[in-house]
C-alpha atoms as a PDB file:
ATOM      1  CA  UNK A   1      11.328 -17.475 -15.294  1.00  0.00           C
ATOM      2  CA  UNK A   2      15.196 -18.180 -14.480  1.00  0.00           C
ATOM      3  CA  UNK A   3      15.760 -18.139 -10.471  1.00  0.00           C
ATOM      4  CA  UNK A   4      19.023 -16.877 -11.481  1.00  0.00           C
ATOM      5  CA  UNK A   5      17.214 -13.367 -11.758  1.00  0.00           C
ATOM      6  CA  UNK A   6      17.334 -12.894  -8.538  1.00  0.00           C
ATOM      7  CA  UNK A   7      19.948 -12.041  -6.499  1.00  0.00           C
ATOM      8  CA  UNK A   8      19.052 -13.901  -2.959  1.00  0.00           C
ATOM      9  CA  UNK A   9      19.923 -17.479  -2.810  1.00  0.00           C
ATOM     10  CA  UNK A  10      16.486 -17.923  -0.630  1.00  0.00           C
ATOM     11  CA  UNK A  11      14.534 -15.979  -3.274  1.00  0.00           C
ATOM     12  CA  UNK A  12      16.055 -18.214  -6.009  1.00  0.00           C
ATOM     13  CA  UNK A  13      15.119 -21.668  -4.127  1.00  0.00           C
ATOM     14  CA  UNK A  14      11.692 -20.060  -3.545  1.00  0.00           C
ATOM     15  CA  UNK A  15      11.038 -19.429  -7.045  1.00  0.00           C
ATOM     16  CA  UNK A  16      13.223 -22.386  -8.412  1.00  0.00           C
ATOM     17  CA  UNK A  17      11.787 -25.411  -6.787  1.00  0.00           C
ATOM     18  CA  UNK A  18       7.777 -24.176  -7.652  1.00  0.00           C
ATOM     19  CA  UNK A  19       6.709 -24.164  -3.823  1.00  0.00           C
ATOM     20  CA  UNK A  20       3.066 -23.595  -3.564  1.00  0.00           C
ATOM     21  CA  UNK A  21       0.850 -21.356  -1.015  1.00  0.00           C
ATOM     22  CA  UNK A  22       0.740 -23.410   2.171  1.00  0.00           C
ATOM     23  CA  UNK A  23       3.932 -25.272   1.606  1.00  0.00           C
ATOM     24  CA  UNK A  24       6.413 -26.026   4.628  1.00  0.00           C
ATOM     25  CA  UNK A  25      10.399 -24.910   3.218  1.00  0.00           C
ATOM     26  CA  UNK A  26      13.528 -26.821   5.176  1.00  0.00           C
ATOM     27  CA  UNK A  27      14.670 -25.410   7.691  1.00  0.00           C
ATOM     28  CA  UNK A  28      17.634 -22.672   7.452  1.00  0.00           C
ATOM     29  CA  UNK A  29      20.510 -25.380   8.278  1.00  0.00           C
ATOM     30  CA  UNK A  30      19.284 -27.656   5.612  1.00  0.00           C
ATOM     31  CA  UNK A  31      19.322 -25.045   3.244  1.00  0.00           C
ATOM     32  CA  UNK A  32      22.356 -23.702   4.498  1.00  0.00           C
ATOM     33  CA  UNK A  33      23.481 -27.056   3.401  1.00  0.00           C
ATOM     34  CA  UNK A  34      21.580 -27.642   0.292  1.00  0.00           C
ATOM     35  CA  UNK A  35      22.460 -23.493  -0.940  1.00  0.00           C
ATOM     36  CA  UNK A  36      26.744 -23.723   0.198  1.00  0.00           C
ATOM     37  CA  UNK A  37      25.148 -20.052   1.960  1.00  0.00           C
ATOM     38  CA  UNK A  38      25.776 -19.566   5.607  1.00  0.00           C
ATOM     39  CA  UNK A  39      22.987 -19.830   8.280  1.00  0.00           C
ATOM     40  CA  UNK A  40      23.203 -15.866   8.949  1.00  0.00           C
ATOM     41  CA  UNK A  41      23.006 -14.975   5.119  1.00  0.00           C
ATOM     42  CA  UNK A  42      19.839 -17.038   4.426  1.00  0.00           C
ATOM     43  CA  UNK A  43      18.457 -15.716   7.975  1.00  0.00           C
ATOM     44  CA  UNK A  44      18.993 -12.403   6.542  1.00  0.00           C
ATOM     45  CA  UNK A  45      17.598 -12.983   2.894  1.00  0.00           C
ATOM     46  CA  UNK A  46      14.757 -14.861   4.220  1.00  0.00           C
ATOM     47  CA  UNK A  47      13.258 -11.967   6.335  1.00  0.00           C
ATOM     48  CA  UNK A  48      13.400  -9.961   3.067  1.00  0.00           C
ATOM     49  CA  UNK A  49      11.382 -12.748   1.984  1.00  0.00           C
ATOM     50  CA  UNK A  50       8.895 -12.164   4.755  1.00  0.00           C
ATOM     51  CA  UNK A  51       8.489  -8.457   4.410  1.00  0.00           C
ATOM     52  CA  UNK A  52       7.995  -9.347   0.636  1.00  0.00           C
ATOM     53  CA  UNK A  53       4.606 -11.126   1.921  1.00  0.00           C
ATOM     54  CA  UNK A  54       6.361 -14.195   0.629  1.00  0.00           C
ATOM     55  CA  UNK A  55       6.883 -16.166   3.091  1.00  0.00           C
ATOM     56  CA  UNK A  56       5.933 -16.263   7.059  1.00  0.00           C
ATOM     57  CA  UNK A  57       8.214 -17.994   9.800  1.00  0.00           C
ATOM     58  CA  UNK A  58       7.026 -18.929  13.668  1.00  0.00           C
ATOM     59  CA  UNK A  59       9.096 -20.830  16.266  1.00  0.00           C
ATOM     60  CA  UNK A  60       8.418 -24.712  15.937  1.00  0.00           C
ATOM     61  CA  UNK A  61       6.139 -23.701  12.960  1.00  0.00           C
ATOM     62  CA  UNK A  62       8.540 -23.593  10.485  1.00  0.00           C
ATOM     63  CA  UNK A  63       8.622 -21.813   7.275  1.00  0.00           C
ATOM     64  CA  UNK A  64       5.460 -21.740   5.160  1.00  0.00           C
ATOM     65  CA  UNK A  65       5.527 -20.060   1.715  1.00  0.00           C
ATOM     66  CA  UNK A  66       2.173 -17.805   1.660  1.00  0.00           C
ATOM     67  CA  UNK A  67      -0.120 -16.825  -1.422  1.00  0.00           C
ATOM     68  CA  UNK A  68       1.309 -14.104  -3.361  1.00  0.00           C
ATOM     69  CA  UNK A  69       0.476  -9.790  -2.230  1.00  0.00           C
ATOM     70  CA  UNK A  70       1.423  -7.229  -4.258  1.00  0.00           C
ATOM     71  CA  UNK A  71       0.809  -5.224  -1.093  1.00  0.00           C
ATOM     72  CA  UNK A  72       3.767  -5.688   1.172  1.00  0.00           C
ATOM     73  CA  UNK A  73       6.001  -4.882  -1.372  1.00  0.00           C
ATOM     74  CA  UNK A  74       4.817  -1.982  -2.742  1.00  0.00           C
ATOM     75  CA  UNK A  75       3.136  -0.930   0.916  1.00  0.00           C
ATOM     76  CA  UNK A  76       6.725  -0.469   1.685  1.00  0.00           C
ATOM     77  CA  UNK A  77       8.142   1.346  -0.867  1.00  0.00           C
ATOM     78  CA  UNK A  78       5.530   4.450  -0.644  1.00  0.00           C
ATOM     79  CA  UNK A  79       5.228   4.424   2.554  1.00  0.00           C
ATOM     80  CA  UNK A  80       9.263   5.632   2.413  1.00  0.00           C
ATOM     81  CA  UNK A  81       8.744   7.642  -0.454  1.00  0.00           C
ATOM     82  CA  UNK A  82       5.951   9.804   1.290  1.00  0.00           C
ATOM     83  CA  UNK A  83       7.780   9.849   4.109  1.00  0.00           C
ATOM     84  CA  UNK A  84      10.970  11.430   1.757  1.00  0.00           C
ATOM     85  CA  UNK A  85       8.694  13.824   0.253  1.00  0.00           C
ATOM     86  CA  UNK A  86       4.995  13.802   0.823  1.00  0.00           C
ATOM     87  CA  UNK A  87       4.082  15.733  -2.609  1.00  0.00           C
ATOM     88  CA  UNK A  88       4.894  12.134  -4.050  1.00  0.00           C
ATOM     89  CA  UNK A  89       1.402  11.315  -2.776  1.00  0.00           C
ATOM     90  CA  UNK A  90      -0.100  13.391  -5.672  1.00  0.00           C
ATOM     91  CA  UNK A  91       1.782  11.114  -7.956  1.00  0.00           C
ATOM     92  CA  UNK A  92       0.637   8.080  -6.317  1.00  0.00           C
ATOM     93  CA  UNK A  93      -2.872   9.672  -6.180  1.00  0.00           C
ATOM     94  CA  UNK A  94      -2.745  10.106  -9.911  1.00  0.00           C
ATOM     95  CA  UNK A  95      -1.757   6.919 -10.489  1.00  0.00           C
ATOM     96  CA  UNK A  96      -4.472   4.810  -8.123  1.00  0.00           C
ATOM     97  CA  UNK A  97      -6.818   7.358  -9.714  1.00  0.00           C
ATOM     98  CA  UNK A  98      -6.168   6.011 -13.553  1.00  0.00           C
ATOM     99  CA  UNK A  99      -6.189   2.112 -12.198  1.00  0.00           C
ATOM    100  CA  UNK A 100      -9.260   2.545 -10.544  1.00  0.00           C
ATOM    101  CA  UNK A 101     -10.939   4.229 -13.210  1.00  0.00           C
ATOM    102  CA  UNK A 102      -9.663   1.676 -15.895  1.00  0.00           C
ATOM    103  CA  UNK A 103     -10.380  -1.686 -13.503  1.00  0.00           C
ATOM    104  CA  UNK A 104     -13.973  -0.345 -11.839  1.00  0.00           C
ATOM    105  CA  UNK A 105     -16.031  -1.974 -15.285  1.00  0.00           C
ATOM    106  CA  UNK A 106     -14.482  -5.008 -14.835  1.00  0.00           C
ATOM    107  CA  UNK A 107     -14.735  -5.462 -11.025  1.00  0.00           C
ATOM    108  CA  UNK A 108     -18.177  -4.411 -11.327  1.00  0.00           C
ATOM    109  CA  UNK A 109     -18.419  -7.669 -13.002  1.00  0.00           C
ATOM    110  CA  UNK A 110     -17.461  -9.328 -10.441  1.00  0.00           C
ATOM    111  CA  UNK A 111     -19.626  -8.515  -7.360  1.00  0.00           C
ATOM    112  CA  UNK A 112     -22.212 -10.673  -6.059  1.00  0.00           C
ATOM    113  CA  UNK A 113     -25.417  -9.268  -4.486  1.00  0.00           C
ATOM    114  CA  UNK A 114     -24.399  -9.422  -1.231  1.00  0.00           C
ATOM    115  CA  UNK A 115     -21.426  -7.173  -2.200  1.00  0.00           C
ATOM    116  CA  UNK A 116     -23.448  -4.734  -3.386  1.00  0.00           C
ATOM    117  CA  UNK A 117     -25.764  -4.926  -0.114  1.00  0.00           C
ATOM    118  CA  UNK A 118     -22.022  -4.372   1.663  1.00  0.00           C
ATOM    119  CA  UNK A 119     -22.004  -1.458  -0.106  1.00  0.00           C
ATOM    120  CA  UNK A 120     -25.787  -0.133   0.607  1.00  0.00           C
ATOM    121  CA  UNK A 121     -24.428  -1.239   4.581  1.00  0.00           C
ATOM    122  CA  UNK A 122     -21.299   1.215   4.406  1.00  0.00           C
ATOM    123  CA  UNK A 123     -23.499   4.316   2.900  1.00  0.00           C
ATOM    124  CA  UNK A 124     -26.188   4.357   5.647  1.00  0.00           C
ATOM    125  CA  UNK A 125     -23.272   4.117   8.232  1.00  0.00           C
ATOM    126  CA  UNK A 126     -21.141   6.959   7.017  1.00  0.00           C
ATOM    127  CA  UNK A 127     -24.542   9.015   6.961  1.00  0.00           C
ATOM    128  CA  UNK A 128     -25.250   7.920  10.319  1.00  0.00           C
ATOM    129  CA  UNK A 129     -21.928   9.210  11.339  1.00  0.00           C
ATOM    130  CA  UNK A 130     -22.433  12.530   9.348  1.00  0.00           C
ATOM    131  CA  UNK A 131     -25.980  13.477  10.418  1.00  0.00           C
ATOM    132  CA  UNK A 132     -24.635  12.635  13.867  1.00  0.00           C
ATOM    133  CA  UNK A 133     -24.940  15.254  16.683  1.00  0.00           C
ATOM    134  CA  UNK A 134     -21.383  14.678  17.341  1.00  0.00           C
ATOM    135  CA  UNK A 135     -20.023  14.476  13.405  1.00  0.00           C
ATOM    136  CA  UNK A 136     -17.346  11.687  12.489  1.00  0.00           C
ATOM    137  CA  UNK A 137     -15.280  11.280   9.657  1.00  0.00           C
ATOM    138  CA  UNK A 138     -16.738   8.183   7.759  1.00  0.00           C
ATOM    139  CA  UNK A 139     -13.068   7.271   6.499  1.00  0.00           C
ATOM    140  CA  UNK A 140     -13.104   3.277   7.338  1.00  0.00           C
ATOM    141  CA  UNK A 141     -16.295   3.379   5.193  1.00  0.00           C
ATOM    142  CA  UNK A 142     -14.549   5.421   2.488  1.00  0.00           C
ATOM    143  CA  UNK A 143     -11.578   3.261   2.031  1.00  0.00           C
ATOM    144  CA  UNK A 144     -13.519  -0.177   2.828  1.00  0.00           C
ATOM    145  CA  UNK A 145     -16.135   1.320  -0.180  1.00  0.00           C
ATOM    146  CA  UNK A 146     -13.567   1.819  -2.448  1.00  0.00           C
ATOM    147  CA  UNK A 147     -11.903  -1.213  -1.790  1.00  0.00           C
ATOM    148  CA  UNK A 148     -15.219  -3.298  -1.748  1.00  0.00           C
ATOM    149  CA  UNK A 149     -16.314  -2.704  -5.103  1.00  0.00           C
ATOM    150  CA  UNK A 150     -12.700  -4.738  -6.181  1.00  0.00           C
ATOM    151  CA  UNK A 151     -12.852  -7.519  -3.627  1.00  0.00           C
ATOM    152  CA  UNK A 152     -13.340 -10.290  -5.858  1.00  0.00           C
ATOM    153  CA  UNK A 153     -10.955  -8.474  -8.571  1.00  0.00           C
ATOM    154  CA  UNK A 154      -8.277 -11.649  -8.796  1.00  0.00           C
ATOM    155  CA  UNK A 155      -5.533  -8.792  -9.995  1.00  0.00           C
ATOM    156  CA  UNK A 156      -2.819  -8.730  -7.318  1.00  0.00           C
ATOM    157  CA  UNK A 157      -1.250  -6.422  -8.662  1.00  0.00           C
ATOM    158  CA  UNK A 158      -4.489  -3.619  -8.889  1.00  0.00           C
ATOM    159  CA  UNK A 159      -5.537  -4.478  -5.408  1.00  0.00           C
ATOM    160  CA  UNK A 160      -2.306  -4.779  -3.604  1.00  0.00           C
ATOM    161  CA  UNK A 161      -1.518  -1.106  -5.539  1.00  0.00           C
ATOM    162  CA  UNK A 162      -5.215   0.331  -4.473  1.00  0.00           C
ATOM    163  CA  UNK A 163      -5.049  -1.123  -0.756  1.00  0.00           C
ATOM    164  CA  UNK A 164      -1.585   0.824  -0.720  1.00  0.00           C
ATOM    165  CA  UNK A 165      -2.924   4.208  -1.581  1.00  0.00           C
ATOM    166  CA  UNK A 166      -4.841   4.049   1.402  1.00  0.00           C
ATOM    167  CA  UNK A 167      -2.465   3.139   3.978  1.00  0.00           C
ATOM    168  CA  UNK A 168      -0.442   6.163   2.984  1.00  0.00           C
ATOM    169  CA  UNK A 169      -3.586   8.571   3.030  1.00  0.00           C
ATOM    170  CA  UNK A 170      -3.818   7.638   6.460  1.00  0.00           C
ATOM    171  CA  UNK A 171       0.008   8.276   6.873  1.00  0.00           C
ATOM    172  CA  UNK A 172       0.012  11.532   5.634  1.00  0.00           C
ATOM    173  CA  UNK A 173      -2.989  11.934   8.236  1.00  0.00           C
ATOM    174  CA  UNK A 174      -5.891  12.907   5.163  1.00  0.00           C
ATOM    175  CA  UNK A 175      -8.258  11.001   7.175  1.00  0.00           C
ATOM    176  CA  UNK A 176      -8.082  13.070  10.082  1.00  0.00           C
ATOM    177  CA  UNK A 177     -10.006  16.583   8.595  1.00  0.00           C
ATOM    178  CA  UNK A 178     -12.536  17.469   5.753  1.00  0.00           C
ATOM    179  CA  UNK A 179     -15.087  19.986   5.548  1.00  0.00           C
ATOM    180  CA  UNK A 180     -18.462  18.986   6.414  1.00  0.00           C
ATOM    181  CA  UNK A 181     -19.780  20.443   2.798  1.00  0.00           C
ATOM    182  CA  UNK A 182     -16.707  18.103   1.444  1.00  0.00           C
ATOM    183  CA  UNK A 183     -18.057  15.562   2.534  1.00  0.00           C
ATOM    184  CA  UNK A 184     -21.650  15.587   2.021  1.00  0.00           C
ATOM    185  CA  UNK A 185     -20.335  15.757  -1.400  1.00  0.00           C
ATOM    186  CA  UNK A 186     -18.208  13.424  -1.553  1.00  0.00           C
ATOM    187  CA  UNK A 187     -20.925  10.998  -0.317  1.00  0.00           C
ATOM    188  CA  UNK A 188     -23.464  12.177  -2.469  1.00  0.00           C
ATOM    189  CA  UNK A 189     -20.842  10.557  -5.505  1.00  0.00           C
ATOM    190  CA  UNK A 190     -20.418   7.442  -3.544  1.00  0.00           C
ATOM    191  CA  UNK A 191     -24.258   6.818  -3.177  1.00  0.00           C
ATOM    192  CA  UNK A 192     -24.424   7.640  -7.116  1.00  0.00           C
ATOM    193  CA  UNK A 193     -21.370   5.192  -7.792  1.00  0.00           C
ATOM    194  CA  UNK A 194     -23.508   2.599  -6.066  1.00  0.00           C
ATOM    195  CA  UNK A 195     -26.543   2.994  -7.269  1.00  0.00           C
ATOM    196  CA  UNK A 196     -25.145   2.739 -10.744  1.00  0.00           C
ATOM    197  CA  UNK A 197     -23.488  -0.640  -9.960  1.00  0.00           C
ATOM    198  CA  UNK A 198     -26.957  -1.752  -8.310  1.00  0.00           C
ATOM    199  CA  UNK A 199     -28.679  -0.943 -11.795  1.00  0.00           C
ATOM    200  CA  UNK A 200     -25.662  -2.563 -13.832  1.00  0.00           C
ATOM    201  CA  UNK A 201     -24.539   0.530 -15.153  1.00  0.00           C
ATOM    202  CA  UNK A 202     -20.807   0.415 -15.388  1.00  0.00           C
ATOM    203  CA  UNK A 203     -20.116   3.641 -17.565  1.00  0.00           C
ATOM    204  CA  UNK A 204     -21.928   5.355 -15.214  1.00  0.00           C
ATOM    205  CA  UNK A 205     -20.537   3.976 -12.490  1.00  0.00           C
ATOM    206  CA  UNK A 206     -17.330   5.263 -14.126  1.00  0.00           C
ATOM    207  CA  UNK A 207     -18.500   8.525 -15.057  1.00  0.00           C
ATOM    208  CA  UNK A 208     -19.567   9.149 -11.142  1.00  0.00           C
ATOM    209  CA  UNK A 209     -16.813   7.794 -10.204  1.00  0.00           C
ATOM    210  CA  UNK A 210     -14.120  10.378 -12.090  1.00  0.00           C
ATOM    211  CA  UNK A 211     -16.785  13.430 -11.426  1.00  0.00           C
ATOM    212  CA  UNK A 212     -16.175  12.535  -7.626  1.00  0.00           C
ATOM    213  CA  UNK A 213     -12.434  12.439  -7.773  1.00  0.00           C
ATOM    214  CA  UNK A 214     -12.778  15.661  -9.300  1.00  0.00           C
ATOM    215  CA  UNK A 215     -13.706  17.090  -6.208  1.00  0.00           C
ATOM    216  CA  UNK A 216      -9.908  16.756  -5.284  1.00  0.00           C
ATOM    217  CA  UNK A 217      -9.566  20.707  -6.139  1.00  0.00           C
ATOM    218  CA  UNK A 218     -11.349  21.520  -3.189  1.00  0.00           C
ATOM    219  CA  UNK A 219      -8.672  19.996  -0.765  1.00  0.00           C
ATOM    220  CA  UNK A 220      -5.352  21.495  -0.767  1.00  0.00           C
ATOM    221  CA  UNK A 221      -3.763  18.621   0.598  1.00  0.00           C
ATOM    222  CA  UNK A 222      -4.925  15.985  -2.462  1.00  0.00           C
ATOM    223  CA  UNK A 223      -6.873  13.677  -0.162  1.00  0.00           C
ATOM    224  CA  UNK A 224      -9.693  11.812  -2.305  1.00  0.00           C
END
């Protein structure tokens, strides 16, 4: 790809001179030198950089070029969209909803057996926490389920867009309140999904999957 598709100098020497994870960049007054783009510019362009999840920068460290997450970037932008309008979460919903449905055969695929035992681990602690005398909300076992079964998915690009979703659940605050019968529900569909992967059975894996996101109806606020 051309660097000259991008319109930051820094971007275009990232992308240009075929830096690998790991690798240490000059330091802003070389490039300063190197670019004919002032100190304050590339300062400016390289903290873009960062926030990209493209590069990191520490005092005495340097600048290190880091592997490539989808999740920064797009993290970012619907974080600000939901915070412009928070009905856009239905549309991102609908979205992570379709990509998890079409991916889940194919990271099922993936998983070793001591993924799937990480799975078995996170149903028998959100049922802990929901036969509890004081009842919890088994949400860091929801989202690290979810996210689990695509762990060893090597698709940047589906995993940085699935661990998004989830940040802005939590910042529109849907991990905070479900009804109890919700959830008992809800986890009902999550011990099916797993016991279909256990078994090998993607479709139906698949199938238990989309019945369970139909459960969306009963939650005004379009949390699952």
């Amino acid at each position: 790809m051309a660097s000259n598709q991008h319109q930051s100098e820094f971007l275009q020497f990232l992308v240009g001179n075929g830096h690998q994870s790991g690798d240490r960049l000059p330091p802003l007054s070389e490039l300063s030198t190197q670019l004919n783009v002032s100190v304050s510019k590339l300062r400016e362009q390289m903290e873009v950089a960062r926030m990209l999840g493209l590069v990191k920068a520490k005092p005495r460290a340097g600048i290190h070029r880091i592997e490539y997450s989808f999740l920064p970037a797009v993290r970012a932008s619907l974080l600000c969209a939901v915070g412009f309008d928070r009905s856009q979460f239905k549309s991102f919903s609908e979205l992570r909803i379709q990509v998890e449905a079409a991916f889940l055969p194919v990271a099922l695929e993936t998983l070793l057996p001591e993924d799937i035992a990480d799975l078995r681990a996170l149903l028998q602690a959100a049922q802990s926490k929901l036969q509890n005398d004081s009842i919890q909300i088994p949400h860091g076992e929801h989202r690290c389920l979810h996210l689990g079964i695509f762990r060893r998915l090597e698709n940047p690009f589906v995993t940085g867009l699935l661990e998004a979703y989830w940040d802005a659940y939590e910042a529109v605050q849907l991990n905070l309140y479900a009804d109890y019968d919700y959830l008992c529900e809800v986890w009902d569909y999550h011990t099916r999904i797993v016991d279909c992967i256990e078994r090998g059975d993607a479709d139906g894996a698949r199938q238990a999957f989309l019945k369970h996101i139909a459960l969306l109806r009963h939650r005004p606020n379009l949390a699952e």
